[in-house]
PDB file of N, CA and C in Angstrom:
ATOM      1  N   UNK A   1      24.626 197.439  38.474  1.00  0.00           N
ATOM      2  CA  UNK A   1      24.867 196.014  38.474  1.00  0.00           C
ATOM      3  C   UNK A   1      23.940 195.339  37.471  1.00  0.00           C
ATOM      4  N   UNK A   2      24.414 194.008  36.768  1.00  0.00           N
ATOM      5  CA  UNK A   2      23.828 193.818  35.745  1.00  0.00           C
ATOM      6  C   UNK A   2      22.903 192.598  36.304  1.00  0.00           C
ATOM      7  N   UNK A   3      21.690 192.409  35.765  1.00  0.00           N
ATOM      8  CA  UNK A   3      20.723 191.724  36.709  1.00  0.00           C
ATOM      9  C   UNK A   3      20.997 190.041  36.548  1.00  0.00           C
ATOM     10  N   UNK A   4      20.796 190.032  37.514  1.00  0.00           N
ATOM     11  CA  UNK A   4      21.321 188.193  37.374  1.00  0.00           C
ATOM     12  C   UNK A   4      20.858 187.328  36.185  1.00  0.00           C
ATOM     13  N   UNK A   5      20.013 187.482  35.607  1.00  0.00           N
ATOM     14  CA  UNK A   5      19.553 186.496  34.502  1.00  0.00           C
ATOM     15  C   UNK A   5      19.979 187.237  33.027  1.00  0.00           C
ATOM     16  N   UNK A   6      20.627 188.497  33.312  1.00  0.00           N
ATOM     17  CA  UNK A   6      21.427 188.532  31.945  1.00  0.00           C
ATOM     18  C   UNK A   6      22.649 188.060  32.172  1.00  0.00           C
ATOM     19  N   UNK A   7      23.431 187.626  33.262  1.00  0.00           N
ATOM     20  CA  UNK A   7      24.635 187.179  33.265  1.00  0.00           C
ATOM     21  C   UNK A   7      24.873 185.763  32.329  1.00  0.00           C
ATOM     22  N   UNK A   8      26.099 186.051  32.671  1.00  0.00           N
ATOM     23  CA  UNK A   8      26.337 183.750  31.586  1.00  0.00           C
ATOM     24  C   UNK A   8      27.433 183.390  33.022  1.00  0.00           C
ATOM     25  N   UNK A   9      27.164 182.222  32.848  1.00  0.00           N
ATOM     26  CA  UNK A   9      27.650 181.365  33.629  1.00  0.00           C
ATOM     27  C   UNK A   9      29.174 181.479  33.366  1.00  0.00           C
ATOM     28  N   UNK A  10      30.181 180.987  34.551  1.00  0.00           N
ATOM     29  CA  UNK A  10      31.528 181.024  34.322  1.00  0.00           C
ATOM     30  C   UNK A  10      32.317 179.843  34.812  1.00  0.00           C
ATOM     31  N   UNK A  11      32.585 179.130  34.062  1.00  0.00           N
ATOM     32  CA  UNK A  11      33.666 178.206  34.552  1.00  0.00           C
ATOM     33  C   UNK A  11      34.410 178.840  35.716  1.00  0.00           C
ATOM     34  N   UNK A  12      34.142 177.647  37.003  1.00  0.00           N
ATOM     35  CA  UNK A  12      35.344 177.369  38.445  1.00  0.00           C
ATOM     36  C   UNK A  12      35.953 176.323  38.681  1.00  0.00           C
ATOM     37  N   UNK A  13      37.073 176.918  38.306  1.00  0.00           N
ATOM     38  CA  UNK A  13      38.315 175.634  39.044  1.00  0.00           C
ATOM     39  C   UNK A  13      38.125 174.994  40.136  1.00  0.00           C
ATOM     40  N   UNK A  14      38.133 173.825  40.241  1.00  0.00           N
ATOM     41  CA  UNK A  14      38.375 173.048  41.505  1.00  0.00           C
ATOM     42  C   UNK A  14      39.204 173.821  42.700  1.00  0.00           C
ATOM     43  N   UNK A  15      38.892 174.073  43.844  1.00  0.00           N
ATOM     44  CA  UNK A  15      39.518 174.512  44.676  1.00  0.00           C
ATOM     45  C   UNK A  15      39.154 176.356  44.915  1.00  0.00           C
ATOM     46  N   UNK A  16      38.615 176.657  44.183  1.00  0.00           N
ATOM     47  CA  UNK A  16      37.879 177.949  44.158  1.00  0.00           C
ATOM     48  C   UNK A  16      36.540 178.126  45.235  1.00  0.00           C
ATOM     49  N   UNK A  17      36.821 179.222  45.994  1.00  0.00           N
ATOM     50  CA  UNK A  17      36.044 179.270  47.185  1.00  0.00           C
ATOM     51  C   UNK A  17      34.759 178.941  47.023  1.00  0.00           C
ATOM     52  N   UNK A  18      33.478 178.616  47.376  1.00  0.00           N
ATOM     53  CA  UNK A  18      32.548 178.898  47.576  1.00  0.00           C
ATOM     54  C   UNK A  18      32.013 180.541  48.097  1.00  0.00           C
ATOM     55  N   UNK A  19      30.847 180.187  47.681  1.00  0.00           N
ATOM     56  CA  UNK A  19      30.100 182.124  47.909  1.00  0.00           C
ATOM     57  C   UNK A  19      30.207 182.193  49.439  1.00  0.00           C
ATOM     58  N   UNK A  20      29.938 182.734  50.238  1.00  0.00           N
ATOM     59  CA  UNK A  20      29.632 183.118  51.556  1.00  0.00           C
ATOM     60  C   UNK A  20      28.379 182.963  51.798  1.00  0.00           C
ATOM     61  N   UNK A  21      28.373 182.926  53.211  1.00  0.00           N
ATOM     62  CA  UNK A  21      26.716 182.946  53.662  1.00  0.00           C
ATOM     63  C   UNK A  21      25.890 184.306  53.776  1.00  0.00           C
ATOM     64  N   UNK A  22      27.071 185.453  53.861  1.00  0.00           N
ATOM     65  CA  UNK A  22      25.994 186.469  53.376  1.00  0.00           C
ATOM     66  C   UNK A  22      26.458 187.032  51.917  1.00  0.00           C
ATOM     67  N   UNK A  23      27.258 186.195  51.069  1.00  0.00           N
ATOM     68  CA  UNK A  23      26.581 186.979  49.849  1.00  0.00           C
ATOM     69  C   UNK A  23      25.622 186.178  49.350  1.00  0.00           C
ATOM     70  N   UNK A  24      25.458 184.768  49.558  1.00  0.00           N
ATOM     71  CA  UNK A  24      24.096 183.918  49.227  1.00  0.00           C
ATOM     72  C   UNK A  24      22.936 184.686  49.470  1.00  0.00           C
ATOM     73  N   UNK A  25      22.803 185.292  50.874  1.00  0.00           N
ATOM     74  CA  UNK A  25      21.393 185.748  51.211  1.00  0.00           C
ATOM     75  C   UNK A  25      21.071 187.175  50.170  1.00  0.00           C
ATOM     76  N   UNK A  26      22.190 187.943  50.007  1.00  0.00           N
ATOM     77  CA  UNK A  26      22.422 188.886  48.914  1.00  0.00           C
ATOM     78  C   UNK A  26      21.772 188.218  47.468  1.00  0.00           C
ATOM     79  N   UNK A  27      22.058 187.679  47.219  1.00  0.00           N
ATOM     80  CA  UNK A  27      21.759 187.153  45.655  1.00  0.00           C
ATOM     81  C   UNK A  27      20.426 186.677  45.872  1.00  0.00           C
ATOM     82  N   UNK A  28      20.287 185.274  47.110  1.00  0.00           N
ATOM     83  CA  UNK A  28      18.440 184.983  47.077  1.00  0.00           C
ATOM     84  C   UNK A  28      17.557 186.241  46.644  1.00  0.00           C
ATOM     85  N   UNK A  29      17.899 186.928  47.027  1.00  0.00           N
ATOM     86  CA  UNK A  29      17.150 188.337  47.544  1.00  0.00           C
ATOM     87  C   UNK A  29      16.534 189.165  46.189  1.00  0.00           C
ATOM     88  N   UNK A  30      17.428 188.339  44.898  1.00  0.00           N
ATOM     89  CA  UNK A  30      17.166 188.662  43.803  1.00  0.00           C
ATOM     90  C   UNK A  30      16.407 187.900  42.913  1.00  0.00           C
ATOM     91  N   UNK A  31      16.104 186.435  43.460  1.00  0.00           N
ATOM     92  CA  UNK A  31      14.706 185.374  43.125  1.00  0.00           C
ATOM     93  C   UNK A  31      13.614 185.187  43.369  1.00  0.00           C
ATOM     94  N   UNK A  32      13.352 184.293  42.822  1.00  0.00           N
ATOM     95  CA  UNK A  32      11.315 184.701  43.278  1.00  0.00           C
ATOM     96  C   UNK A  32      11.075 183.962  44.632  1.00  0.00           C
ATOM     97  N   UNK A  33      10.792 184.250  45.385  1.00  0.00           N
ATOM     98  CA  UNK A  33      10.608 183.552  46.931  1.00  0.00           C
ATOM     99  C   UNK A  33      10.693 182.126  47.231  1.00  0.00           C
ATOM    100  N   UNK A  34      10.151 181.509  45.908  1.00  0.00           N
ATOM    101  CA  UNK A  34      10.210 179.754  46.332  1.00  0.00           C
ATOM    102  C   UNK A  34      11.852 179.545  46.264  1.00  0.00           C
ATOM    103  N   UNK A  35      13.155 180.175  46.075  1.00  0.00           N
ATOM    104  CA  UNK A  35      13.662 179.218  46.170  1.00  0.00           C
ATOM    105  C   UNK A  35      14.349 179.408  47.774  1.00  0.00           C
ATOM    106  N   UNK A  36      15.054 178.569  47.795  1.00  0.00           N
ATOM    107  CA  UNK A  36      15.879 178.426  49.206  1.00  0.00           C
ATOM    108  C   UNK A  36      17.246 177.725  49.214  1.00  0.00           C
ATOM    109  N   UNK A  37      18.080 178.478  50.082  1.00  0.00           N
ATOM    110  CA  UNK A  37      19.598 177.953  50.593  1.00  0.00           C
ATOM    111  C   UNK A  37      18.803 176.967  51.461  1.00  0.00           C
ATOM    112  N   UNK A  38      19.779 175.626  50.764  1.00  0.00           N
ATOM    113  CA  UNK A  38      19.969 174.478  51.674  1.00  0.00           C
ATOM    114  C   UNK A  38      20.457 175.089  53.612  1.00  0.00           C
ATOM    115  N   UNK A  39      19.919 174.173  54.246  1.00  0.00           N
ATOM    116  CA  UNK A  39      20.342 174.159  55.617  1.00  0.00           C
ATOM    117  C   UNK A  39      21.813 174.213  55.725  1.00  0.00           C
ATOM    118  N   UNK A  40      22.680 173.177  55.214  1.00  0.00           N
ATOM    119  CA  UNK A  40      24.093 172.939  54.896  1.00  0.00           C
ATOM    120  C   UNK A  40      25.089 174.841  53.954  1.00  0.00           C
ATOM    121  N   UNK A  41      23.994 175.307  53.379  1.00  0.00           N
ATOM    122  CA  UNK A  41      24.032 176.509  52.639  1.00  0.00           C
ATOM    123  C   UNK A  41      25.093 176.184  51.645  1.00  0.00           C
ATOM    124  N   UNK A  42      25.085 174.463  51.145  1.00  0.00           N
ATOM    125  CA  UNK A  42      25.669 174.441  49.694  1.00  0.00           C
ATOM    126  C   UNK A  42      24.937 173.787  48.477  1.00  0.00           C
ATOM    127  N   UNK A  43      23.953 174.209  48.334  1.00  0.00           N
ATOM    128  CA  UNK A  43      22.718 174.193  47.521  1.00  0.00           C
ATOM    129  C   UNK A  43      21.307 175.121  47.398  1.00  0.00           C
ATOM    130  N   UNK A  44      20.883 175.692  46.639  1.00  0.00           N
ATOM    131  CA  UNK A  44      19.907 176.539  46.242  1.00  0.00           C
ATOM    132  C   UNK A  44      18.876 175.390  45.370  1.00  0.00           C
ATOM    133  N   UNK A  45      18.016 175.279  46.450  1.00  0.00           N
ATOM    134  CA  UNK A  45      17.104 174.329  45.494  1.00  0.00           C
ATOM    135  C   UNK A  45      14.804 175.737  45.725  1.00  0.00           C
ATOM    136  N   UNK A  46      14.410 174.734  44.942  1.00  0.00           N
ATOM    137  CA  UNK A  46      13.061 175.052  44.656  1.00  0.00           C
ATOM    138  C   UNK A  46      12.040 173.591  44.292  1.00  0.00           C
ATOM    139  N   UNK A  47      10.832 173.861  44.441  1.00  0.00           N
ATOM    140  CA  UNK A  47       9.991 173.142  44.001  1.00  0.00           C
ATOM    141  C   UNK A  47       8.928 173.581  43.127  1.00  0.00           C
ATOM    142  N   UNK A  48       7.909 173.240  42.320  1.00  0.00           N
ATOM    143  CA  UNK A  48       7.429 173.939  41.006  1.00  0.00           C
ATOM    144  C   UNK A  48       6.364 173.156  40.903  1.00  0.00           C
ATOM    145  N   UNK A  49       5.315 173.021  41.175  1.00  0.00           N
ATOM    146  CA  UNK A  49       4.174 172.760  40.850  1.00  0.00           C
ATOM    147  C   UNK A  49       3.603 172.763  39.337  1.00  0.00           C
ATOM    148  N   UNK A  50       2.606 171.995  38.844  1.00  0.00           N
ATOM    149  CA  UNK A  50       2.102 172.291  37.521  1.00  0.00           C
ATOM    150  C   UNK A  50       0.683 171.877  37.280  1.00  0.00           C
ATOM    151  N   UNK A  51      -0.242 172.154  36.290  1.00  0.00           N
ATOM    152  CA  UNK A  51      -1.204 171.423  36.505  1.00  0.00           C
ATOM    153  C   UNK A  51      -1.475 169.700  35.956  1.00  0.00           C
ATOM    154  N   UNK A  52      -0.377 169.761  34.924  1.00  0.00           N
ATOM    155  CA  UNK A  52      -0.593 168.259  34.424  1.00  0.00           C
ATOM    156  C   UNK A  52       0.808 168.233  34.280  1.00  0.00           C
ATOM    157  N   UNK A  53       1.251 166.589  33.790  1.00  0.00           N
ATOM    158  CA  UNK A  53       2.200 166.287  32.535  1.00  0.00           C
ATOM    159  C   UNK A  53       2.942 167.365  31.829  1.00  0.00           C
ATOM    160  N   UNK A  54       2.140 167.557  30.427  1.00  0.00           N
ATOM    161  CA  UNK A  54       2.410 168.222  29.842  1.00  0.00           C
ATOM    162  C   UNK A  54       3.075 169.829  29.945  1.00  0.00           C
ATOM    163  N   UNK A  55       2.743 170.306  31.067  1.00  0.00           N
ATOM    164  CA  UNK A  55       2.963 171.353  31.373  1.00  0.00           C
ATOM    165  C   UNK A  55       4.614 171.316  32.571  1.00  0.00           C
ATOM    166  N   UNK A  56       4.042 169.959  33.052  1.00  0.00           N
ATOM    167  CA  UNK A  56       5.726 169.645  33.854  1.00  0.00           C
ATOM    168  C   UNK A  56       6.803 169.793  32.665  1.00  0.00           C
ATOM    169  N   UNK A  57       6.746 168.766  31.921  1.00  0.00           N
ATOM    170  CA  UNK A  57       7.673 168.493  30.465  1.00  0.00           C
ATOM    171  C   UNK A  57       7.989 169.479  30.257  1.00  0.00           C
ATOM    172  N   UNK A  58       6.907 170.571  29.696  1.00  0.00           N
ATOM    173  CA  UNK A  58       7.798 171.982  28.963  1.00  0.00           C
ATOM    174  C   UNK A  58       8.245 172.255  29.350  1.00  0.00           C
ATOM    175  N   UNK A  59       8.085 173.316  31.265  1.00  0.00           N
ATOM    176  CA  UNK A  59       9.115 173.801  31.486  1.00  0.00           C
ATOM    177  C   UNK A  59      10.436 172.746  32.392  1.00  0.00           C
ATOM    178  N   UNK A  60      10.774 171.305  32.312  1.00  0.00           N
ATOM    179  CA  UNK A  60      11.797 170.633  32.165  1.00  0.00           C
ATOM    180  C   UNK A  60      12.258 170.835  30.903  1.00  0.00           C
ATOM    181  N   UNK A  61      11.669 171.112  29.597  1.00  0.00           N
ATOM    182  CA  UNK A  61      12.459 171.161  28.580  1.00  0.00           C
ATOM    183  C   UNK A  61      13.161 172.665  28.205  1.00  0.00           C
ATOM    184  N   UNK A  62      12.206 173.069  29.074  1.00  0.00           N
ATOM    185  CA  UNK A  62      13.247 174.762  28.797  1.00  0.00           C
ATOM    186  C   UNK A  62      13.780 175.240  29.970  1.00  0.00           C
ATOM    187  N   UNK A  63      14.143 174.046  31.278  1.00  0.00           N
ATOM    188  CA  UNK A  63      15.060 173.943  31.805  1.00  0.00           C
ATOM    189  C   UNK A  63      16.549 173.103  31.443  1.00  0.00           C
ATOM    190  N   UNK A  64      15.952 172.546  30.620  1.00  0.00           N
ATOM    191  CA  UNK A  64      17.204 171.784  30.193  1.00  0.00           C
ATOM    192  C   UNK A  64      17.809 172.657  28.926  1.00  0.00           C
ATOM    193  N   UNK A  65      17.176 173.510  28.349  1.00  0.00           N
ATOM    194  CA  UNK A  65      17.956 174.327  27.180  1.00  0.00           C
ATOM    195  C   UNK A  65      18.084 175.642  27.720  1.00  0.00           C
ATOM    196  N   UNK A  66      18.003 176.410  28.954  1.00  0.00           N
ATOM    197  CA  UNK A  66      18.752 176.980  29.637  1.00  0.00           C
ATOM    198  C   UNK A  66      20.086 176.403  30.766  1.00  0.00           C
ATOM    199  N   UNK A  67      19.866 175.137  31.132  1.00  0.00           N
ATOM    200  CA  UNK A  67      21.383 174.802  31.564  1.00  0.00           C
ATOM    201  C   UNK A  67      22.355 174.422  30.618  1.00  0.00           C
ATOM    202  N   UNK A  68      21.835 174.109  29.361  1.00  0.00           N
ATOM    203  CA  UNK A  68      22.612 173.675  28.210  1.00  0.00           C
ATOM    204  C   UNK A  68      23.413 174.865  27.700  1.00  0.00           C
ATOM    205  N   UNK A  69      22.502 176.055  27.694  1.00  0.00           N
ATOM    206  CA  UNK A  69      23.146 177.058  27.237  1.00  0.00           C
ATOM    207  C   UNK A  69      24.177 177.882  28.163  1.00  0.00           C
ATOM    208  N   UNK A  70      24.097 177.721  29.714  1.00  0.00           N
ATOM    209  CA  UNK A  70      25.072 178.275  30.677  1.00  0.00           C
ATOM    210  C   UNK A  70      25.771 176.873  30.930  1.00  0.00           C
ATOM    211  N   UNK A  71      25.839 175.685  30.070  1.00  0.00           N
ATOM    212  CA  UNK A  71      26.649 174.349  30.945  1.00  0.00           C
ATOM    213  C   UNK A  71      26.850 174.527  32.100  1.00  0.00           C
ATOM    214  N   UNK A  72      25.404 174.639  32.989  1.00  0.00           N
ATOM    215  CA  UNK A  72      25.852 174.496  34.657  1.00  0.00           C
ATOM    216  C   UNK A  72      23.939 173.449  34.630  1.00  0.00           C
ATOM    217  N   UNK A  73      24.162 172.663  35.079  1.00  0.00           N
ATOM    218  CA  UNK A  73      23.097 171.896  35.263  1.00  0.00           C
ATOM    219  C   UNK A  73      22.487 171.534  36.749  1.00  0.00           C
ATOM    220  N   UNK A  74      20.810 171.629  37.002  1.00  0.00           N
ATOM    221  CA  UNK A  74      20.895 171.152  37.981  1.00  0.00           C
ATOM    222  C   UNK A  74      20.515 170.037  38.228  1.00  0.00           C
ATOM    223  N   UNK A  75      20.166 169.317  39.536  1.00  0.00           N
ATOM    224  CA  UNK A  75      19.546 168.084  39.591  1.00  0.00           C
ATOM    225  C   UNK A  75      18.066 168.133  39.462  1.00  0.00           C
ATOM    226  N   UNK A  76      17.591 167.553  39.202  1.00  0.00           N
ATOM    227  CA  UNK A  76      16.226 167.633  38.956  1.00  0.00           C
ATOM    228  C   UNK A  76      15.032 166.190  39.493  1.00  0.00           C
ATOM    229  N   UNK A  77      13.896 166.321  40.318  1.00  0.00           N
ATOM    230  CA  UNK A  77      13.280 165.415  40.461  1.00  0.00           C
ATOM    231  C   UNK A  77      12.070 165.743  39.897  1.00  0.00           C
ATOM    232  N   UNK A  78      11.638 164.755  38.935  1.00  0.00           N
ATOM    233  CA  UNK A  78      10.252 165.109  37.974  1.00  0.00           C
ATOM    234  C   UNK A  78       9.001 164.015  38.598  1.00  0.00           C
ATOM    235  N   UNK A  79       8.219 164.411  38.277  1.00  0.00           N
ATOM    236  CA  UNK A  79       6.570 163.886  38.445  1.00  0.00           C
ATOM    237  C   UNK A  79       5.765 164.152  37.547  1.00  0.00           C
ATOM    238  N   UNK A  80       4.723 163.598  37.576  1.00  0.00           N
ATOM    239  CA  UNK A  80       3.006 164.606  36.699  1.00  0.00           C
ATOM    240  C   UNK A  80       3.103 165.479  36.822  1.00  0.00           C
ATOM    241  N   UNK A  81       2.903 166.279  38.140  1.00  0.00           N
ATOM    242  CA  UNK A  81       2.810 167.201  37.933  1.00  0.00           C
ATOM    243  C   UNK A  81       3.889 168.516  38.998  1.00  0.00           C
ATOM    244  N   UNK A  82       4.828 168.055  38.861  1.00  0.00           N
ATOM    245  CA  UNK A  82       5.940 168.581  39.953  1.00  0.00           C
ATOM    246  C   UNK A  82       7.093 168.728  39.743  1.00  0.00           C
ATOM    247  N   UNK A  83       8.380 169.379  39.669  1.00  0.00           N
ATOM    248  CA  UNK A  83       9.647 169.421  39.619  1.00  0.00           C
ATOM    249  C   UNK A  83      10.281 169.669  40.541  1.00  0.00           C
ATOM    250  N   UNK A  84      11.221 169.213  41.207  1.00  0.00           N
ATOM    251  CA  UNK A  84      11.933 169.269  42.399  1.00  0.00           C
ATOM    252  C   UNK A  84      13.477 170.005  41.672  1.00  0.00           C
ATOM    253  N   UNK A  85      14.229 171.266  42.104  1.00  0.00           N
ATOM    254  CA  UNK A  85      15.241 171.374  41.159  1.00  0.00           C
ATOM    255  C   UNK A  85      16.367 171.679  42.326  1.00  0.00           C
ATOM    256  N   UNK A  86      17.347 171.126  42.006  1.00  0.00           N
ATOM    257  CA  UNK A  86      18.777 171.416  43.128  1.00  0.00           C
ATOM    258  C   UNK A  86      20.134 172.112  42.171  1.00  0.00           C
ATOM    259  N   UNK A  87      20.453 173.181  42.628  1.00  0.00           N
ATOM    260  CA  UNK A  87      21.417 173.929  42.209  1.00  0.00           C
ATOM    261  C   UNK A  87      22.828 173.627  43.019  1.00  0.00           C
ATOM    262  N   UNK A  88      24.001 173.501  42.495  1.00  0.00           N
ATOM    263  CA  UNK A  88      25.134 173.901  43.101  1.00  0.00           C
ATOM    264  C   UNK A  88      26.046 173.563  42.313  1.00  0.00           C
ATOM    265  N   UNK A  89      27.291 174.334  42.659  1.00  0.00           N
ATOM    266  CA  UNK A  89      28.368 174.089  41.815  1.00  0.00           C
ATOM    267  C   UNK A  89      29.360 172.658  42.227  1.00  0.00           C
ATOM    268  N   UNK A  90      29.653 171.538  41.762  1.00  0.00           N
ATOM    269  CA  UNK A  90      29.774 170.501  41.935  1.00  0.00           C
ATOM    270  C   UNK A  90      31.524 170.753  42.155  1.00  0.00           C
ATOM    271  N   UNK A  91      32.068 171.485  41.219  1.00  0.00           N
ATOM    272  CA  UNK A  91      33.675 171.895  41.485  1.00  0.00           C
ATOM    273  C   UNK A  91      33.908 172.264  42.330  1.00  0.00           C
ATOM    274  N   UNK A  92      33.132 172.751  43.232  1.00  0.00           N
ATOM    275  CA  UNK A  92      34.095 174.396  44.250  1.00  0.00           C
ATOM    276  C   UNK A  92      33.590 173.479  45.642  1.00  0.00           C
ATOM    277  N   UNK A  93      32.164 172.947  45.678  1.00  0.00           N
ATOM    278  CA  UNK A  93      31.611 171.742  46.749  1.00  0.00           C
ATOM    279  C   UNK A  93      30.738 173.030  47.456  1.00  0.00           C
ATOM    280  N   UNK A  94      29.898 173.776  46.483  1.00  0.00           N
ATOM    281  CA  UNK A  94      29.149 174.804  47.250  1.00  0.00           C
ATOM    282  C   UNK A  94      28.191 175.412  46.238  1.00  0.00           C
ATOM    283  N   UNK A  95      27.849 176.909  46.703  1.00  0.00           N
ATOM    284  CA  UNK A  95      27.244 177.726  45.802  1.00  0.00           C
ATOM    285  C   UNK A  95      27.982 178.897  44.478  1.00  0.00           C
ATOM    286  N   UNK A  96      27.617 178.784  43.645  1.00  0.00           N
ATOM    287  CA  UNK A  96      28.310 180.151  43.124  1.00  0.00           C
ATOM    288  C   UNK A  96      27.498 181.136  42.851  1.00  0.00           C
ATOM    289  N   UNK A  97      28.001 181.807  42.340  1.00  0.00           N
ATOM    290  CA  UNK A  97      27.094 183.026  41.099  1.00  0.00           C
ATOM    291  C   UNK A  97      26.010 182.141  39.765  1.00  0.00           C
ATOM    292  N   UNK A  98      26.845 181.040  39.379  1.00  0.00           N
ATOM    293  CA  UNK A  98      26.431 180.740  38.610  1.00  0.00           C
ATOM    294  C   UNK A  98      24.447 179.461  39.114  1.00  0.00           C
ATOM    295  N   UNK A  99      25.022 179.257  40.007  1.00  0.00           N
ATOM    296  CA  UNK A  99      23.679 179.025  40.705  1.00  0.00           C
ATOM    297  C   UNK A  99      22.739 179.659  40.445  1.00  0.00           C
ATOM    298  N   UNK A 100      22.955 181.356  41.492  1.00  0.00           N
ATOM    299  CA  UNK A 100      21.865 182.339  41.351  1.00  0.00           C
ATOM    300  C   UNK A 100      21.589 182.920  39.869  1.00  0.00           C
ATOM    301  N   UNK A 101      22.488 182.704  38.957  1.00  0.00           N
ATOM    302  CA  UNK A 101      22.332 183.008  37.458  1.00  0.00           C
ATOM    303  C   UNK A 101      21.487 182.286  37.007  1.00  0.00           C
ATOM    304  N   UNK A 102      21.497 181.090  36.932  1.00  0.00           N
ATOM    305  CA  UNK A 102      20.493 180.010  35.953  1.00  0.00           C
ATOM    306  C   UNK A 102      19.344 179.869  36.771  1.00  0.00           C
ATOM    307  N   UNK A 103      19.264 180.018  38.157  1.00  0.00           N
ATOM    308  CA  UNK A 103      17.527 180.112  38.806  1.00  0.00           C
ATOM    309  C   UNK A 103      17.130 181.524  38.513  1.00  0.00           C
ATOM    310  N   UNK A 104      17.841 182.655  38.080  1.00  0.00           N
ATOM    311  CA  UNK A 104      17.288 183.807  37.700  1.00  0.00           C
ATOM    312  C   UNK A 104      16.386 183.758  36.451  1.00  0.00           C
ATOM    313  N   UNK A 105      17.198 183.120  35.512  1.00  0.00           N
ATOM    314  CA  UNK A 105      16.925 182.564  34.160  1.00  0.00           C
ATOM    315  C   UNK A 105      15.377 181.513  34.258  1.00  0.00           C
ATOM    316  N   UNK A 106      15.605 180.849  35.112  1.00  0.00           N
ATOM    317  CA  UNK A 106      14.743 179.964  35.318  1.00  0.00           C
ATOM    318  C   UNK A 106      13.381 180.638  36.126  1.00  0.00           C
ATOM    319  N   UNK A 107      13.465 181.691  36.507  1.00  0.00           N
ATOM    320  CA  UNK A 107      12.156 182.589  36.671  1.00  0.00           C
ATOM    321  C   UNK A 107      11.902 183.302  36.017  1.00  0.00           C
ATOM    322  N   UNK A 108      12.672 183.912  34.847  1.00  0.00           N
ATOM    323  CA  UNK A 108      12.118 184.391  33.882  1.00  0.00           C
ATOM    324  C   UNK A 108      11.161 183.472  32.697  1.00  0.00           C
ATOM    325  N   UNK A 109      11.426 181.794  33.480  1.00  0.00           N
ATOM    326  CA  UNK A 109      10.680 181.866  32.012  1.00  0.00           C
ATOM    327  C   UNK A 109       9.165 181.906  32.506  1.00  0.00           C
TER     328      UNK A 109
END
């Protein structure tokens, strides 16, 4: 199996299932511990600490040129020194693959 952060993101049609609740826990299983399935289990969010500013910014900016490059974006709440990030696929009204793809990406950096 090919590891989640070499995958690319894939366009879903409206009306296309959502993941399941156990293949979600399947895929978490392949991120770095901070993140988490929403309670509702249609969102994969995290929080990210930093020591200043500057260091928030960068990696928001090379979060934003990794969702640019899979066009799957997440929500994002910024601070000095903090990022709040929410994943989900907005078409399907859940989680996909492409979720656990771009937070894979997003621990590699």
């Amino acid at each position: 199996m090919t590891a989640l952060r070499d995958r690319k993101c894939a366009a879903y049609a409206p009306g296309t299932p959502a993941l399941d609740a156990g293949r979600a826990r399947q895929l978490i299983g392949e991120l770095d511990r901070g993140w988490r399935i929403a309670d509702d289990g249609k969102s994969l969010r995290r929080a990210f600490v930093f020591e200043d500013f500057y260091r928030t910014m960068a990696f928001v900016n090379a979060v934003a040129w990794i969702a640019h490059a899979e066009d799957h974006h997440p929500d994002l709440e910024v601070g000095y020194n903090y990022c709040r990030m929410v994943f989900a696929t907005h078409s399907i009204g859940g989680l996909s693959d492409n979720d656990f793809i771009c937070a894979a990406k997003i621990d590699a950096l």
